[in-house]
N, C-alpha and C. Protein backbone atom coordinates (compact mmCIF):
# COMPACT_ATOMS: atom_id res chain seq x y z
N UNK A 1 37.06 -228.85 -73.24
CA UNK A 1 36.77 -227.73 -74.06
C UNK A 1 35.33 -227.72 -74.53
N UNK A 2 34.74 -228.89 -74.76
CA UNK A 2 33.42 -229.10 -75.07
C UNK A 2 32.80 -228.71 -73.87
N UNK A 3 33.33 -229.13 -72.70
CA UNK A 3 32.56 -228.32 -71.61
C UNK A 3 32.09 -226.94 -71.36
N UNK A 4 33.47 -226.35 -71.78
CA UNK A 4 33.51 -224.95 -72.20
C UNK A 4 32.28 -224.23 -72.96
N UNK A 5 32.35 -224.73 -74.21
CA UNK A 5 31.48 -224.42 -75.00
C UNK A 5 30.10 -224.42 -74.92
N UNK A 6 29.89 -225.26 -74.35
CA UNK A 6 28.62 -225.64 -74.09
C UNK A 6 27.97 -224.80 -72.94
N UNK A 7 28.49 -224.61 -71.94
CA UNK A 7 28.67 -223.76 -70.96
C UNK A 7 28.51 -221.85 -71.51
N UNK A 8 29.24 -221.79 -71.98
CA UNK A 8 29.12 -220.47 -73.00
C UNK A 8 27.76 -220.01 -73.69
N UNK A 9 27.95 -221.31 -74.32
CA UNK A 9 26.43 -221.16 -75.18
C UNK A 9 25.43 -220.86 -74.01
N UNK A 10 25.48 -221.74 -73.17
CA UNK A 10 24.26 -221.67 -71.97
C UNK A 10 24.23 -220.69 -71.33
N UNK A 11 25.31 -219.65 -71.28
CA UNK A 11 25.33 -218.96 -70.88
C UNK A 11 25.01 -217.21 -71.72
N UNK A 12 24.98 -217.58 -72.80
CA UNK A 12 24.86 -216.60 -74.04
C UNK A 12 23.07 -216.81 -73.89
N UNK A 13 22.54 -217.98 -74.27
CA UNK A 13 20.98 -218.68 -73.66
C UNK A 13 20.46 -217.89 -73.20
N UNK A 14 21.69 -218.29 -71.80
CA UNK A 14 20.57 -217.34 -70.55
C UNK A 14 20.39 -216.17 -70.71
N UNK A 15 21.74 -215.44 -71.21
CA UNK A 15 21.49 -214.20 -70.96
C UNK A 15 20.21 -213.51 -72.17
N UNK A 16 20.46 -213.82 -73.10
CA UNK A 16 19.32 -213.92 -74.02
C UNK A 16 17.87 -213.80 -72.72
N UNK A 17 18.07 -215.01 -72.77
CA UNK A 17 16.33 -215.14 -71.96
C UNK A 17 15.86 -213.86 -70.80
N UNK A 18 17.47 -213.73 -70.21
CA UNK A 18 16.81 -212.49 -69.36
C UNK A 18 16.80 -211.63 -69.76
N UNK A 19 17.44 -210.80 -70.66
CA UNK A 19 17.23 -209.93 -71.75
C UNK A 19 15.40 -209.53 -71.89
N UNK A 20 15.42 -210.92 -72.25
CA UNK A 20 13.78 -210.98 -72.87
C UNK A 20 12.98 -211.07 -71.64
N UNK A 21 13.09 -211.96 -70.58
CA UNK A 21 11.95 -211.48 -69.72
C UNK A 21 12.42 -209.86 -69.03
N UNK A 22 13.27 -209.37 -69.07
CA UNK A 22 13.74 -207.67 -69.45
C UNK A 22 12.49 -207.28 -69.90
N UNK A 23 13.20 -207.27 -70.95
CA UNK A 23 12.08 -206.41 -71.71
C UNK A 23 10.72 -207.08 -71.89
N UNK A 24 10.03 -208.02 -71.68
CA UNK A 24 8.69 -208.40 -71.40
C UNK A 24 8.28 -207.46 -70.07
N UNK A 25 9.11 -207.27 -69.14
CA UNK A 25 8.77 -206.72 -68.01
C UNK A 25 8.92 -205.06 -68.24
N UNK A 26 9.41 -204.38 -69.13
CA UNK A 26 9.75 -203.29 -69.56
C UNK A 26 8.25 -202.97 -70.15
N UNK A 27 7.81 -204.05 -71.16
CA UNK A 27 6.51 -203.41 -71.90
C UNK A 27 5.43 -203.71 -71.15
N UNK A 28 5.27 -204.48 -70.09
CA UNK A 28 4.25 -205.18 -69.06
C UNK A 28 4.19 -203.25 -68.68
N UNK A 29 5.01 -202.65 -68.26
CA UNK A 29 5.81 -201.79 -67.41
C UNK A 29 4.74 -200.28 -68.00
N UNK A 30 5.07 -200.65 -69.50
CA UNK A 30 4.92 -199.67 -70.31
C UNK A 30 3.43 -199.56 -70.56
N UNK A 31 3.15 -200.79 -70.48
CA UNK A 31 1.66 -201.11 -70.74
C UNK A 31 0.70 -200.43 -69.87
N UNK A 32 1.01 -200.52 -68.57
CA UNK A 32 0.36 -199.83 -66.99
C UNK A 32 0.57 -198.36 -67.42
N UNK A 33 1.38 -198.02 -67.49
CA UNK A 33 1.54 -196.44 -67.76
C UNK A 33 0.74 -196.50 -68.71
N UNK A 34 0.45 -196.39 -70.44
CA UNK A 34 -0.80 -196.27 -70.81
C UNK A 34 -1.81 -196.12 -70.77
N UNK A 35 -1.88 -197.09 -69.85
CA UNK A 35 -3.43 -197.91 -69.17
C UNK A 35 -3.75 -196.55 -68.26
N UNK A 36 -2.77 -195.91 -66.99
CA UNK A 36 -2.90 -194.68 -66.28
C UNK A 36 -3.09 -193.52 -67.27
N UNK A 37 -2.29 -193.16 -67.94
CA UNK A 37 -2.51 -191.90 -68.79
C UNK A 37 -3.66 -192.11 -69.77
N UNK A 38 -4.01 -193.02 -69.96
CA UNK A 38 -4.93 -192.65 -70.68
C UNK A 38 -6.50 -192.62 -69.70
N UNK A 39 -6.52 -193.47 -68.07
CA UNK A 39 -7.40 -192.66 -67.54
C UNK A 39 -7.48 -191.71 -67.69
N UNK A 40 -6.21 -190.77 -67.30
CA UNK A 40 -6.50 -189.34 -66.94
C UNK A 40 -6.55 -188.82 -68.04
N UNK A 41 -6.19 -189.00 -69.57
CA UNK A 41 -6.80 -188.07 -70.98
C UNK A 41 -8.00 -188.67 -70.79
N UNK A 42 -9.15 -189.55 -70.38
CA UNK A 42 -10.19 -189.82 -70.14
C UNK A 42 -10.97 -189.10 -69.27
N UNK A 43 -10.28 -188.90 -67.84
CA UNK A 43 -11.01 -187.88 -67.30
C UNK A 43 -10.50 -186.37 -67.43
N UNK A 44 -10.04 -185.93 -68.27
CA UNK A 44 -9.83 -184.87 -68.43
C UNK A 44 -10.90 -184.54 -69.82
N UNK A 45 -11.32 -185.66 -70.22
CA UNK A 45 -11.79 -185.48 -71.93
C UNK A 45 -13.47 -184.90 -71.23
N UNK A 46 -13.59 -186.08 -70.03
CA UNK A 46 -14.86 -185.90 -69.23
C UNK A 46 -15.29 -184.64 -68.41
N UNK A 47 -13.97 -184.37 -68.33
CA UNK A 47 -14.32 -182.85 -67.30
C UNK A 47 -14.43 -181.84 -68.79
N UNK A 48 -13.96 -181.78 -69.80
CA UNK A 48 -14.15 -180.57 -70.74
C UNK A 48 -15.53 -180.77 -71.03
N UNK A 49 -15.78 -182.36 -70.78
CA UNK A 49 -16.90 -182.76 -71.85
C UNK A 49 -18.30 -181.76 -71.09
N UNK A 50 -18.16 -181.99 -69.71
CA UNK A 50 -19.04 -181.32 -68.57
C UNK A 50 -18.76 -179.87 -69.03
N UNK A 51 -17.89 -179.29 -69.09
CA UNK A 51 -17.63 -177.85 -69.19
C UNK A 51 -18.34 -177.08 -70.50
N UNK A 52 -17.95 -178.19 -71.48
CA UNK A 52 -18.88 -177.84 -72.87
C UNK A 52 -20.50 -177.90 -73.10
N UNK A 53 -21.36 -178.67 -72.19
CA UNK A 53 -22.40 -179.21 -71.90
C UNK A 53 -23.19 -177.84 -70.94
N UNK A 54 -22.39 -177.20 -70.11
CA UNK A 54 -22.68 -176.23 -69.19
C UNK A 54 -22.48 -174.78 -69.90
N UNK A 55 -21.69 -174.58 -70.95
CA UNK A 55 -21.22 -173.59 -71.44
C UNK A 55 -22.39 -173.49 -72.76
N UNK A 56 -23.28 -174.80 -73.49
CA UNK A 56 -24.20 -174.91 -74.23
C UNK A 56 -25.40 -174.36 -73.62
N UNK A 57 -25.58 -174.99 -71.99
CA UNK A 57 -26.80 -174.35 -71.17
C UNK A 57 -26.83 -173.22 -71.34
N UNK A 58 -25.81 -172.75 -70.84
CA UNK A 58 -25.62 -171.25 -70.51
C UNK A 58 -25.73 -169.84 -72.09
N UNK A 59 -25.23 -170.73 -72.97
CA UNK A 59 -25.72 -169.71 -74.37
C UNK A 59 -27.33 -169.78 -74.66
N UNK A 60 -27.75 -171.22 -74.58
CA UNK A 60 -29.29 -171.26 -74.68
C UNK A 60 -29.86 -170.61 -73.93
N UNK A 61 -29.57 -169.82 -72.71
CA UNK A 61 -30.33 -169.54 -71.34
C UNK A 61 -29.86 -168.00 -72.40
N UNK A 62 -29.12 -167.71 -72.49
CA UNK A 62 -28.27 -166.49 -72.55
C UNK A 62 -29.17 -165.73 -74.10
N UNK A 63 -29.53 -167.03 -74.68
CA UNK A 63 -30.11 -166.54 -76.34
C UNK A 63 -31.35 -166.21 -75.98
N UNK A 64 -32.29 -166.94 -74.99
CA UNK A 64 -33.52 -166.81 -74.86
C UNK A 64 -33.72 -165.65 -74.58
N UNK A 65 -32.72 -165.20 -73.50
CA UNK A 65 -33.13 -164.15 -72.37
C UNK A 65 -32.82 -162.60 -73.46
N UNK A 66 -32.05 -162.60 -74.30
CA UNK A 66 -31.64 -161.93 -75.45
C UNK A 66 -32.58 -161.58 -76.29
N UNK A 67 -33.56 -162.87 -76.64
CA UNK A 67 -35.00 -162.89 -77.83
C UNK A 67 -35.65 -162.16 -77.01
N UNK A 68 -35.67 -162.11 -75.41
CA UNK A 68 -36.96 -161.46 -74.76
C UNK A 68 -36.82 -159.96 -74.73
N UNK A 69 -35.04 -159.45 -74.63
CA UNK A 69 -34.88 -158.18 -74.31
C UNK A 69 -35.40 -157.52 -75.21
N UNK A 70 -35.28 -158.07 -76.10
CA UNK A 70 -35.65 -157.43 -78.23
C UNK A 70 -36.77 -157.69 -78.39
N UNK A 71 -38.01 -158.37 -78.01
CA UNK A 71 -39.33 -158.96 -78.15
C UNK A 71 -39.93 -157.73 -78.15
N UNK A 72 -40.41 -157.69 -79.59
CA UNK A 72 -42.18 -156.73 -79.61
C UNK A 72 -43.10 -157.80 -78.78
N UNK A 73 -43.95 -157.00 -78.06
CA UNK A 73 -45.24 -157.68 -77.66
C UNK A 73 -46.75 -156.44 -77.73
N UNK A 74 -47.28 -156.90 -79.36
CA UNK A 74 -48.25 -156.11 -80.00
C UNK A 74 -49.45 -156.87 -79.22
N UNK A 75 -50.23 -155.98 -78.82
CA UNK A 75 -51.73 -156.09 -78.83
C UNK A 75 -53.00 -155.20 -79.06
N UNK A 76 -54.19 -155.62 -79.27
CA UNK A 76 -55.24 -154.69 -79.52
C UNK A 76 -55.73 -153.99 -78.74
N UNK A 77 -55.77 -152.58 -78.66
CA UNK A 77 -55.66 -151.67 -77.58
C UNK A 77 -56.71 -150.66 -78.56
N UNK A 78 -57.53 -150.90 -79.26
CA UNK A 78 -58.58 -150.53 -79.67
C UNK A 78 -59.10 -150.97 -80.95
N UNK A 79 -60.63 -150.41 -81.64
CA UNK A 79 -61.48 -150.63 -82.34
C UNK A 79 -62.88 -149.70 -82.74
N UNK A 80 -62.75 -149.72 -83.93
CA UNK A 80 -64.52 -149.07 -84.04
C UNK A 80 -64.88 -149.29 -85.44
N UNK A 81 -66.05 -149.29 -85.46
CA UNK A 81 -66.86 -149.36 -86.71
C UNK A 81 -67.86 -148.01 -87.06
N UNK A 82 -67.79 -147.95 -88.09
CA UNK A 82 -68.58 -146.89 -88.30
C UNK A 82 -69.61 -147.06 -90.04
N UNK A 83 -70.56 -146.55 -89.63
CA UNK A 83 -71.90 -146.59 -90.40
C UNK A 83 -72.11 -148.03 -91.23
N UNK A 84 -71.87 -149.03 -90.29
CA UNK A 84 -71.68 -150.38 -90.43
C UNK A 84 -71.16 -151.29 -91.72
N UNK A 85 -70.11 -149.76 -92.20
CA UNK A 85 -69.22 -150.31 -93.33
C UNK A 85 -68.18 -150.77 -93.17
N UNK A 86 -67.19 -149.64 -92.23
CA UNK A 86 -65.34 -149.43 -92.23
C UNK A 86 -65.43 -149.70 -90.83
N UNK A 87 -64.19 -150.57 -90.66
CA UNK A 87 -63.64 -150.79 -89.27
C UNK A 87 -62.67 -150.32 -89.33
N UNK A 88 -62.08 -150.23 -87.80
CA UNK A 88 -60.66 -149.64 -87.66
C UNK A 88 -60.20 -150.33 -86.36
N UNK A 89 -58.89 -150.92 -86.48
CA UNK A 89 -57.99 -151.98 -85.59
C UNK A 89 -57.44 -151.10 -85.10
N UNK A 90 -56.88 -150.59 -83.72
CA UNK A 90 -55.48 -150.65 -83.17
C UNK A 90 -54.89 -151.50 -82.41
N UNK A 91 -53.53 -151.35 -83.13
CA UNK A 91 -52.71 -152.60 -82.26
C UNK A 91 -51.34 -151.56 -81.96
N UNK A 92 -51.00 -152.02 -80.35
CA UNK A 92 -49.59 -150.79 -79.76
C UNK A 92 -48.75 -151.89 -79.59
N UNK A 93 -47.68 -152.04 -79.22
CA UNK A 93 -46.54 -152.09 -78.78
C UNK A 93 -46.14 -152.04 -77.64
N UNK A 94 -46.17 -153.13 -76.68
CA UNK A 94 -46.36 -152.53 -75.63
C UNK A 94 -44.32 -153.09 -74.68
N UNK A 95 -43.68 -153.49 -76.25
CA UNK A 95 -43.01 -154.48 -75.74
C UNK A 95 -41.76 -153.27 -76.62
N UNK A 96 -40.55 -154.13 -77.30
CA UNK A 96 -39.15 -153.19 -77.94
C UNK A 96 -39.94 -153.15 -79.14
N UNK A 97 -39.27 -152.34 -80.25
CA UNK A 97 -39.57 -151.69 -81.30
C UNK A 97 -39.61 -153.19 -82.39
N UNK A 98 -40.65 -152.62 -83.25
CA UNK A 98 -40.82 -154.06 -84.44
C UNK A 98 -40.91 -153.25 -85.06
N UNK A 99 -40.56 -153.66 -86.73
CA UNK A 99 -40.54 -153.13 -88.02
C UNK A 99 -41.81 -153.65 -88.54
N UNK A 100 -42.78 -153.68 -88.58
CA UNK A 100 -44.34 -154.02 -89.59
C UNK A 100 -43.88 -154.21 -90.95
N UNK A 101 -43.41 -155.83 -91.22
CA UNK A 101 -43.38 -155.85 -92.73
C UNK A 101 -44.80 -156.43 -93.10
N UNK A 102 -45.41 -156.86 -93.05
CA UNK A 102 -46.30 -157.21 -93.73
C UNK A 102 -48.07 -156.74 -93.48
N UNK A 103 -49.08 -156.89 -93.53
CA UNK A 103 -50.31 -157.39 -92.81
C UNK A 103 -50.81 -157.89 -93.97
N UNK A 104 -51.40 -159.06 -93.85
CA UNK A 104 -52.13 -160.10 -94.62
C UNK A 104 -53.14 -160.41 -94.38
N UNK A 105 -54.43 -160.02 -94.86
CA UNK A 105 -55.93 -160.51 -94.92
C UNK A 105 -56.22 -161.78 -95.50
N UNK A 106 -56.71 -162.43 -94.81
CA UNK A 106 -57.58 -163.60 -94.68
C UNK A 106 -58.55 -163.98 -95.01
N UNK A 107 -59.81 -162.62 -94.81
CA UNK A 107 -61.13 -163.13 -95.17
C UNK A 107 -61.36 -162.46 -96.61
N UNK A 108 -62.43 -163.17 -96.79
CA UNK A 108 -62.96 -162.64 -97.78
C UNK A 108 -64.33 -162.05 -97.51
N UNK A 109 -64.23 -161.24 -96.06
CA UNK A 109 -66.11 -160.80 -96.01
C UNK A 109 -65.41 -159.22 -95.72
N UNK A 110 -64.04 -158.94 -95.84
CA UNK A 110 -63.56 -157.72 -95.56
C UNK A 110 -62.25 -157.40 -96.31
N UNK A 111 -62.18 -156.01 -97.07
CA UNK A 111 -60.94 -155.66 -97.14
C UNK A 111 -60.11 -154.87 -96.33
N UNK A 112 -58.34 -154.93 -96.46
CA UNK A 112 -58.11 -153.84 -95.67
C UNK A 112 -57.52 -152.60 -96.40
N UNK A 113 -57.27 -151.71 -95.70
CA UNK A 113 -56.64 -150.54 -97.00
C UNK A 113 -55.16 -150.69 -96.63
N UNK A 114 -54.55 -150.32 -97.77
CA UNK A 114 -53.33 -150.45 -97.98
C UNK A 114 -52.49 -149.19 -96.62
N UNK A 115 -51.71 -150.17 -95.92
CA UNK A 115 -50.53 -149.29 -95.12
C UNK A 115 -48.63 -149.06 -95.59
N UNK A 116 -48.89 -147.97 -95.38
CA UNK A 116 -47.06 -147.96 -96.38
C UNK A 116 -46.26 -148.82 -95.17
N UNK A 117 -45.20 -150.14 -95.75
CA UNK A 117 -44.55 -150.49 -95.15
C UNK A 117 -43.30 -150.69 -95.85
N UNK A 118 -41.91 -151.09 -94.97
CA UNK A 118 -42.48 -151.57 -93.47
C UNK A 118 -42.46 -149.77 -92.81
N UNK A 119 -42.73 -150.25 -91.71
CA UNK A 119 -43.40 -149.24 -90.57
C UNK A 119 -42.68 -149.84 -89.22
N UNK A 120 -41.88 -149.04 -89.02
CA UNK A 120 -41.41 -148.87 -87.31
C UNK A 120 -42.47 -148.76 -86.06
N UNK A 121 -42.43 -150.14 -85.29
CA UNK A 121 -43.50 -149.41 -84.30
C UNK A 121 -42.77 -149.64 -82.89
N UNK A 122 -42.38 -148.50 -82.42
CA UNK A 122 -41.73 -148.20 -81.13
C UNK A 122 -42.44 -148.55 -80.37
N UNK A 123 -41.64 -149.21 -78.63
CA UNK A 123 -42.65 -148.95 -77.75
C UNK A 123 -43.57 -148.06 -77.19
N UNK A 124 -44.34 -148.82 -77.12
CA UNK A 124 -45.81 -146.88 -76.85
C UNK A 124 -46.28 -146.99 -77.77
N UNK A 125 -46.05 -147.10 -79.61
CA UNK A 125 -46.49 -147.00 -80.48
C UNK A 125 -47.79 -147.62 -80.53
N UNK A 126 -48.79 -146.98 -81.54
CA UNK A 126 -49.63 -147.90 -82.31
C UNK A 126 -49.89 -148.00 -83.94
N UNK A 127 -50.17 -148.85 -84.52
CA UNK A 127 -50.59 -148.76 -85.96
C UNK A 127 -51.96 -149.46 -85.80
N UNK A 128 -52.31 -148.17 -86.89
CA UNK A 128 -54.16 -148.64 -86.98
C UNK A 128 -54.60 -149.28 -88.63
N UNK A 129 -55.06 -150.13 -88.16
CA UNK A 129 -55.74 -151.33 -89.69
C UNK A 129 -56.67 -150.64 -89.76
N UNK A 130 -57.21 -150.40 -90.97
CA UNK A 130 -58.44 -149.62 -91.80
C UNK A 130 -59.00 -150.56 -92.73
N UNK A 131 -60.00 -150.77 -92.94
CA UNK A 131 -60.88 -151.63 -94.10
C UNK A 131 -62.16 -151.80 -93.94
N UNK A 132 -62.64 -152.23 -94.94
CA UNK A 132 -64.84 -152.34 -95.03
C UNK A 132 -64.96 -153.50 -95.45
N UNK A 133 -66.16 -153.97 -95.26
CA UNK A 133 -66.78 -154.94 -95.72
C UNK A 133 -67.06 -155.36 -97.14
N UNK A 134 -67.02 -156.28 -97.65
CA UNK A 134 -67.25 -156.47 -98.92
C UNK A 134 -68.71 -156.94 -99.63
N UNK A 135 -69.13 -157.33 -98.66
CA UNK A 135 -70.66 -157.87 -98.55
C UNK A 135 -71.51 -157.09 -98.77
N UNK A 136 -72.85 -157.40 -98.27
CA UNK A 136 -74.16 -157.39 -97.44
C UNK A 136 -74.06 -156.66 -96.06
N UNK A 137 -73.71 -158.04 -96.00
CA UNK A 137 -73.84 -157.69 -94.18
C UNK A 137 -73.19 -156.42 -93.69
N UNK A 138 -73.42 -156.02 -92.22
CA UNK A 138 -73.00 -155.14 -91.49
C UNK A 138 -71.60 -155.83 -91.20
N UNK A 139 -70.74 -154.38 -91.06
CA UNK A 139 -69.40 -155.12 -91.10
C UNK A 139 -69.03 -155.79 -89.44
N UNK A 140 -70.06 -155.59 -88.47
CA UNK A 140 -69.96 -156.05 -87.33
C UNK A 140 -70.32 -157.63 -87.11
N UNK A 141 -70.97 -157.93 -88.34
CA UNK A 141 -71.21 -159.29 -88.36
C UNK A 141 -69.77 -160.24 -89.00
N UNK A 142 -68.89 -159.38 -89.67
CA UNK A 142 -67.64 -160.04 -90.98
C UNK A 142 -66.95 -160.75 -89.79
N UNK A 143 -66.31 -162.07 -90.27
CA UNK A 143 -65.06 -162.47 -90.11
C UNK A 143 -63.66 -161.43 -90.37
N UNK A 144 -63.10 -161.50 -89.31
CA UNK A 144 -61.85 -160.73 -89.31
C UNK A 144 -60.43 -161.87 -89.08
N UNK A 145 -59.49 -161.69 -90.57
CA UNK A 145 -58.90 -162.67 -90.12
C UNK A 145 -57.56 -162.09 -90.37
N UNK A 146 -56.34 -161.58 -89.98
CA UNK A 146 -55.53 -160.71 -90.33
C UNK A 146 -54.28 -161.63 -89.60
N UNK A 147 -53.10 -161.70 -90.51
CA UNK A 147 -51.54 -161.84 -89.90
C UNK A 147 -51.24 -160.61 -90.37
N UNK A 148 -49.98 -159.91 -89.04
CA UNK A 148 -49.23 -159.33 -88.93
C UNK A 148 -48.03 -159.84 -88.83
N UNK A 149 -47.00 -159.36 -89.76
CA UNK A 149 -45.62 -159.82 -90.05
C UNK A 149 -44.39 -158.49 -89.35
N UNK A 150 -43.81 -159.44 -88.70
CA UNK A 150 -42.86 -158.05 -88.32
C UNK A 150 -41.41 -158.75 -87.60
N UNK A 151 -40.64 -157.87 -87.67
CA UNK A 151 -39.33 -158.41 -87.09
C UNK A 151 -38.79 -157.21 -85.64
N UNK A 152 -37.70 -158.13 -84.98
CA UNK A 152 -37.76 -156.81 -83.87
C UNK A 152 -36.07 -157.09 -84.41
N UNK A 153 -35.44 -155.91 -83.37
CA UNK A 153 -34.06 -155.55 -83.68
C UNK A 153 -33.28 -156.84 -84.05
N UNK A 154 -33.27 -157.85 -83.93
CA UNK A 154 -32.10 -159.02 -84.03
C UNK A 154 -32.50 -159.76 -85.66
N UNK A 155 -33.40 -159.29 -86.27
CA UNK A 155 -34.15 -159.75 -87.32
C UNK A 155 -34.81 -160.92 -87.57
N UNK A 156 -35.40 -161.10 -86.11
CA UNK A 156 -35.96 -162.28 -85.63
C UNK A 156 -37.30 -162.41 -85.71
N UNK A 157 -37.97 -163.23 -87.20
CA UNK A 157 -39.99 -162.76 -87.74
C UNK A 157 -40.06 -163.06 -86.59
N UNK A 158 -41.76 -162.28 -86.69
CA UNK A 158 -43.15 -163.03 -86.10
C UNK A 158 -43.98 -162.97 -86.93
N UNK A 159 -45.18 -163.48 -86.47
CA UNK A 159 -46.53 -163.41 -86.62
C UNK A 159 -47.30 -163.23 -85.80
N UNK A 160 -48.41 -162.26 -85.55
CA UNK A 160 -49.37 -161.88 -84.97
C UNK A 160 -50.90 -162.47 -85.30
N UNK A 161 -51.53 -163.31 -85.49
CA UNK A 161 -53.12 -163.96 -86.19
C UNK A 161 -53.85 -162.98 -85.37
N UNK A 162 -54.72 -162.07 -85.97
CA UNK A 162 -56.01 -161.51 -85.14
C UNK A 162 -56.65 -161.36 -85.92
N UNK A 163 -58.11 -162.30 -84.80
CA UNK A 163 -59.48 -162.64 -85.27
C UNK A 163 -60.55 -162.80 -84.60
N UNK A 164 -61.32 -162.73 -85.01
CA UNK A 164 -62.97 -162.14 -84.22
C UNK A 164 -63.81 -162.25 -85.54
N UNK A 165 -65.04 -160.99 -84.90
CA UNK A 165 -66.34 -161.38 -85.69
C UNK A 165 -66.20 -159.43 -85.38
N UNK A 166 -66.60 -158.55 -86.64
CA UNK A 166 -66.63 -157.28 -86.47
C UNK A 166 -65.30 -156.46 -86.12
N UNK A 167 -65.48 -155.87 -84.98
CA UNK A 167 -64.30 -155.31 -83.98
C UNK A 167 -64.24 -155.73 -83.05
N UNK A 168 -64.63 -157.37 -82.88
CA UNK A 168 -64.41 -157.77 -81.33
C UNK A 168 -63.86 -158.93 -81.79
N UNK A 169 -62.42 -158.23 -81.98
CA UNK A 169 -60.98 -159.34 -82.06
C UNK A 169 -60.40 -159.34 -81.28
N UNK A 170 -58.99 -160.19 -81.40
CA UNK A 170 -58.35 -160.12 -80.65
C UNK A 170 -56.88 -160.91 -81.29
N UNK A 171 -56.15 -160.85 -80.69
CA UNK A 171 -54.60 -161.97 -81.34
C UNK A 171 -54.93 -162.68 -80.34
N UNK A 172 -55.01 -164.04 -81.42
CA UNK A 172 -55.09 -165.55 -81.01
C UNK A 172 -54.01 -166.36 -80.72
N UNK A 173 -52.79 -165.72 -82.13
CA UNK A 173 -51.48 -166.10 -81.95
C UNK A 173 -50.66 -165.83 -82.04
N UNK A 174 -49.72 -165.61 -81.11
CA UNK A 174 -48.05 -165.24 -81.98
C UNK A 174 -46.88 -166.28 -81.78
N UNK A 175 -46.31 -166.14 -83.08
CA UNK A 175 -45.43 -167.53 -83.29
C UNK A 175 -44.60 -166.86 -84.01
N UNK A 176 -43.18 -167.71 -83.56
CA UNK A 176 -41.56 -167.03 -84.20
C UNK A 176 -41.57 -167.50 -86.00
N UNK A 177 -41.82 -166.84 -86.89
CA UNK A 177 -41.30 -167.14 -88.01
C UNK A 177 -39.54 -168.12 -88.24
């Protein structure tokens, strides 16, 4: 009967043990599958990741090309002086419509006269700067130092810098506010 028992037990043991290398082999089992699925949530994370990266290009390409459709592009398309007091600027539009909020003088060897703004300047348009010298000198000799402030349809500033000596200016710079 002790044989018995003993036998039993060893046999209760075993089965125990295979039980357990069971289930050791169940989570070994379980473990690989993980290990696979989570490649593929890996390369799937990688392929959105590419898709999001291309879809960023593509708005930046898409915003630029947007700033250009709407872009004023002002330049000086005339000038004169007269009885070597008052000058007179034109600057057209040769680009989409800008609103003229500002113009800001610079020097101090010239004033300008006041323009009602802001001021719409369509393509084709021009607006003409008016002002004299404050000096001495002939106003063909003055520093001319003028920003133009303006926004185009998307309400996107600029600045325009035009400068010279007299009426022989020109815009030096334009830069996105």
């Amino acid at each position: 009967m002790i044989f018995i028992c003993t036998t039993y037990h060893n046999l209760i043991d075993l089965g125990f043990k295979i039980i357990g290398a069971l289930g050791a082999i169940g989570t070994f089992c379980a473990f690989i599958y993980l290990i696979k699925g989570h490649k593929s949530t890996q390369k799937q994370i990688n392929s959105l990741t590419k898709i999001v990266d291309r879809l960023t290009d593509m708005s930046a390409i898409f915003g630029s090309q947007l700033k250009l459709s709407v872009s004023p592009d002002l330049y000086k398309s005339g000038g004169s002086s007269t009885a070597s007091k008052e000058f007179h600027i034109e600057i057209k539009n040769r680009g989409e419509k800008a609103v003229i909020q500002k113009i800001i003088n610079n020097s101090d060897e010239v004033k300008i006269r006041p323009v009602t703004l802001p001021q719409d300047l369509e393509k084709g348009e021009n607006i003409k700067i008016n002002g004299y010298k404050t000096g001495t000198q002939p106003v063909q000799n003055c520093t001319i130092d003028i920003d133009i402030i303006y926004e185009d349809k998307l309400k996107n500033k600029y600045s325009s810098k035009i400068q010279g000596i007299g009426i022989d200016v020109r815009i030096v710079e334009i830069k996105e506010l």
